[in-house]
Protein backbone atom coordinates (compact mmCIF):
# COMPACT_ATOMS: atom_id res chain seq x y z
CA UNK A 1 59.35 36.37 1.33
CA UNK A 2 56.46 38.09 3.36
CA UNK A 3 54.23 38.13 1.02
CA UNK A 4 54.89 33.81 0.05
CA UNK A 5 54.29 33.39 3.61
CA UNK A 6 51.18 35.22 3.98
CA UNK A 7 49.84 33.47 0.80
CA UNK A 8 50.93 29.89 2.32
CA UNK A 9 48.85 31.00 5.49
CA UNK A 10 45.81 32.04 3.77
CA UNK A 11 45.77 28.97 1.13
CA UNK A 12 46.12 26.55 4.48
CA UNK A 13 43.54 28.58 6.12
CA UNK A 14 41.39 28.31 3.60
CA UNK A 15 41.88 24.31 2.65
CA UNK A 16 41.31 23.96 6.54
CA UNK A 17 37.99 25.60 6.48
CA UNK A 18 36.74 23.71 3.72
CA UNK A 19 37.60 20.34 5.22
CA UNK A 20 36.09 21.35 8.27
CA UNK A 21 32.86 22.25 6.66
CA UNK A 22 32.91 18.81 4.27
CA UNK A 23 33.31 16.62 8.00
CA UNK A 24 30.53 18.81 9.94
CA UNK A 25 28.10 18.60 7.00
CA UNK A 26 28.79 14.80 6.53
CA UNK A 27 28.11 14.02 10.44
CA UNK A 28 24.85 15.95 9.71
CA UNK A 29 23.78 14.53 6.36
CA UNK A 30 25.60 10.80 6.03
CA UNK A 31 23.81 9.87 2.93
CA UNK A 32 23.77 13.02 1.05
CA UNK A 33 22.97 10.99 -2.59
CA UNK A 34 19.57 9.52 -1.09
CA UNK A 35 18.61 13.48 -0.03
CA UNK A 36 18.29 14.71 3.69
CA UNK A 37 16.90 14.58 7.08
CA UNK A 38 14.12 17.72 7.62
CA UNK A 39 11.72 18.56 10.40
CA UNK A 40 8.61 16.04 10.34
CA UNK A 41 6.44 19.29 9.69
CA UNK A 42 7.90 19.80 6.13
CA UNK A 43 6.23 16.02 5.90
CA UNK A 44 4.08 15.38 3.01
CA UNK A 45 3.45 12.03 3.53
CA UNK A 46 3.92 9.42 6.68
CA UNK A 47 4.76 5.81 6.27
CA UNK A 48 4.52 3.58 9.23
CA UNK A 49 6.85 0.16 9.04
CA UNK A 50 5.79 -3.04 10.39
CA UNK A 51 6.99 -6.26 11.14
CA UNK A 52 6.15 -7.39 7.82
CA UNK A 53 6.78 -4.08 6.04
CA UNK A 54 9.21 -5.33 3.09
CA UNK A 55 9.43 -2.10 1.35
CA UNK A 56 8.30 1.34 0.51
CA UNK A 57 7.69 3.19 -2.73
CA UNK A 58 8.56 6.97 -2.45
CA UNK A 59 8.86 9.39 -5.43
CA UNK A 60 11.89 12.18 -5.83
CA UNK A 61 11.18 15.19 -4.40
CA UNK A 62 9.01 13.65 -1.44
CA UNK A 63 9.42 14.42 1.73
CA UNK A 64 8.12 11.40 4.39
CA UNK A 65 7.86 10.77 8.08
CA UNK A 66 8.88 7.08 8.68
CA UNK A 67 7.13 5.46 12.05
CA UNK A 68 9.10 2.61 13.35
CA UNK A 69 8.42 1.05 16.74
CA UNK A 70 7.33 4.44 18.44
CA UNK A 71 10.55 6.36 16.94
CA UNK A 72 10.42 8.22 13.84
CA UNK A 73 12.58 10.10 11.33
CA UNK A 74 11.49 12.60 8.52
CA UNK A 75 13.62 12.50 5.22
CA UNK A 76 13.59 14.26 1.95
CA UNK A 77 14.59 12.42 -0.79
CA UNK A 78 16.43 13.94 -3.43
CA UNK A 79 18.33 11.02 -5.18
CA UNK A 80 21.21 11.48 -7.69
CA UNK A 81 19.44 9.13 -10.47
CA UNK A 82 15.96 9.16 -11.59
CA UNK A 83 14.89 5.64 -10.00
CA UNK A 84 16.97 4.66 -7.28
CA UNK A 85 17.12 1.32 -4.53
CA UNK A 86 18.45 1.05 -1.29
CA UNK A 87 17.83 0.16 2.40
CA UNK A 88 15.87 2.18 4.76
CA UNK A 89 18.86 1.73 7.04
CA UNK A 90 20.94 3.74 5.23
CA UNK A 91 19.16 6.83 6.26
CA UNK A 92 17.74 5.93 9.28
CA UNK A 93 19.30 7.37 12.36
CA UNK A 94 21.42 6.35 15.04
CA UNK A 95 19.12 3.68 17.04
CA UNK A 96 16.33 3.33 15.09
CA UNK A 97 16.03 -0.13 13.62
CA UNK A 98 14.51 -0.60 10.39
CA UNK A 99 14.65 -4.31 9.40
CA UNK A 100 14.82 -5.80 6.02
CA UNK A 101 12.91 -2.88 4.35
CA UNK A 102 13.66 -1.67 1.25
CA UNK A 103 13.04 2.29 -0.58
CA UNK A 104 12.07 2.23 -3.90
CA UNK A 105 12.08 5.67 -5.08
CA UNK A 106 10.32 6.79 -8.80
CA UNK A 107 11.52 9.54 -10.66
CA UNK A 108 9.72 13.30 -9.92
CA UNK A 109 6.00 13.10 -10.89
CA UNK A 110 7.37 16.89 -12.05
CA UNK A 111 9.37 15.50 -14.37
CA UNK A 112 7.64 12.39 -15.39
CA UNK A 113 7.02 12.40 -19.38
C-alpha cells in the first residue's frame, strides 16, 4: 500500500513538473517552430521595416535584429521545414507593431545542394 502511494506521489510530481516547464518555456518562446528570441548581440544581420516594407527574406540558421518604429527585437530562426512563410507578427513581441510584413525564410546556405 505504501509503496503504491509513494509511486502515485512521485508519478504526479513528476507529470506536474513537466507541465510546468512546457507553460514557462511557452510564455518565453510562443512560436517555438519559427526558432527563438536571443540577445541583439548574437545578431548577424539587422533589418529595419518601413512603412512600405512588404517583406523580408531571411535564411535558416540566421539570426536578425528587426528595427521597427524605434523598438526592436532580435530572433533566431530555426524553422521546422526547409522554406517556410509567415508574418513578422507572429514573433514579434508584445507591443511592437509590425504591419503587413511578411518572412520568407530559405533553407540553410549549410545545407543548400
Amino acid at each position: 500500500m505504501f509503496k503504491a502511494l509513494r509511486t502515485t506521489i512521485l508519478i504526479t510530481a513528476i507529470a506536474a513538473a513537466a507541465v510546468s516547464t512546457s507553460a514557462a518555456y511557452a510564455s518565453v518562446n510562443p512560436q517555438p517552430q519559427f526558432g527563438m528570441a536571443t540577445a541583439a548581440a548574437n545578431a548577424d544581420r539587422h533589418i529595419t521595416i518601413g512603412a512600405n516594407t512588404k517583406w523580408v527574406n531571411v535564411d535558416n540558421g540566421d539570426t536578425v535584429t528587426f528595427d521597427i518604429n524605434g523598438k526592436s527585437f532580435t530572433w533566431h530562426f530555426d524553422t521546422l521545414h526547409s522554406e517556410e512563410a509567415f508574418d513578422l507578427s507572429k514573433i514579434a513581441p508584445e507591443g511592437v507593431t509590425t504591419g503587413m510584413v511578411t518572412v520568407y525564410v530559405g533553407s540553410n546556405p549549410l545545407y543548400r545542394g
